[in-house]
Protein backbone atom coordinates (compact mmCIF):
# COMPACT_ATOMS: atom_id res chain seq x y z
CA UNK A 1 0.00 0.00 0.00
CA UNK A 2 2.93 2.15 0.85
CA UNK A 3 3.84 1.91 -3.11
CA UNK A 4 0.10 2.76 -4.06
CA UNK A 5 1.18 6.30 -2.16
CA UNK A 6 4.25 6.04 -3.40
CA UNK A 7 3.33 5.89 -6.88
CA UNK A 8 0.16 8.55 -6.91
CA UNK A 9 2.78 11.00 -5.64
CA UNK A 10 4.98 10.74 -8.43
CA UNK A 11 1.75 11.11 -10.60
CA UNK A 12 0.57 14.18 -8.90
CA UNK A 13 4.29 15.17 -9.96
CA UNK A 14 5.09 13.89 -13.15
CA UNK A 15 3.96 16.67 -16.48
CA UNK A 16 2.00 16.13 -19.09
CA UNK A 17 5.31 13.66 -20.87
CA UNK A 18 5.54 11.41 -18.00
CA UNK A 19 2.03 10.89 -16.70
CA UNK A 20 0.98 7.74 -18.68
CA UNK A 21 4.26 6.14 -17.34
CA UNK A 22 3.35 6.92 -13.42
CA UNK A 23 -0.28 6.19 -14.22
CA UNK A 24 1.40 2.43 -15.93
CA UNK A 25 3.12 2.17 -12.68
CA UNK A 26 -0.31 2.85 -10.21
CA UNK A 27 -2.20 0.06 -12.40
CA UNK A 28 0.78 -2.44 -11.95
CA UNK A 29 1.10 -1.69 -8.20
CA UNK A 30 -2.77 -2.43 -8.48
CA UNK A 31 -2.69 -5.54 -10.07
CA UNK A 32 -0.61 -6.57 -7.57
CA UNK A 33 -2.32 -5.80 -4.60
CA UNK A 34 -5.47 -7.40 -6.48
CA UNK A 35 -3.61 -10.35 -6.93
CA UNK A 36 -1.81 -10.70 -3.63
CA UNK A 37 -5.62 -9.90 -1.98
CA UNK A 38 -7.37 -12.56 -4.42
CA UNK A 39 -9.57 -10.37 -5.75
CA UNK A 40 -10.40 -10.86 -9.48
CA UNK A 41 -9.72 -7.69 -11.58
CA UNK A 42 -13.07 -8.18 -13.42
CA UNK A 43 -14.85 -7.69 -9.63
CA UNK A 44 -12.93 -4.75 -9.01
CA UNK A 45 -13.93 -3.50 -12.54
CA UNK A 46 -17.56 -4.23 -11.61
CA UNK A 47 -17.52 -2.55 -8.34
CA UNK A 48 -15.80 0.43 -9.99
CA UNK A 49 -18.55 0.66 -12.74
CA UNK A 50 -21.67 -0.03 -10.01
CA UNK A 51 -19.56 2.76 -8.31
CA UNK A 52 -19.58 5.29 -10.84
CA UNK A 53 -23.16 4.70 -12.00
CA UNK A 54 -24.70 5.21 -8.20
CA UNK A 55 -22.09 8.11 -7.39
CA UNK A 56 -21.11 9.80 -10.42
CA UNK A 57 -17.81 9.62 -12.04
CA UNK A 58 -14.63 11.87 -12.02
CA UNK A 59 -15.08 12.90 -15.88
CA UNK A 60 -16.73 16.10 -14.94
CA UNK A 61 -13.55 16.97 -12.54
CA UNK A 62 -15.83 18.54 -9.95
CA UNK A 63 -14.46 18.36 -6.29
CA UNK A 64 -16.42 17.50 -3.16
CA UNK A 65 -16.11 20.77 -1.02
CA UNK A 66 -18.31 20.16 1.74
CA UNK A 67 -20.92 17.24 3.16
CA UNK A 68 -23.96 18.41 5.61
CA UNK A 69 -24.97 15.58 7.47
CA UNK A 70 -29.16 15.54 8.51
């Protein structure tokens, strides 16, 4: 998990160039951890998709600024 951290750093770092080769390195770190965790990459596509259509997506790039809780 540490190189999960590790990785998205270097992404929030890395310019325009570089990105798709930090971005390469998240998904391997992720297959890995999928792997190590047993957890089938087409179930962690499915949860991301069920995700996305309940809660929206990130293709808008709006940011969460605030929550008010009832």
């Amino acid at each position: 998990m540490k190189k999960l951290v590790e990785e998205a750093i270097e992404a929030t770092k890395a310019d325009d160039k570089k990105l798709i080769i930090e971005l390469a390195d998240i998904l391997e770190v992720i297959e890995a951890i999928t792997n190590i965790n047993e957890i089938p990459i087409d179930r962690l596509n499915d949860i991301k998709d069920q995700r996305r259509k309940n809660r929206g997506g990130f293709q808008k790039r709006l940011k969460l600024l605030w929550v008010e809780e009832r």
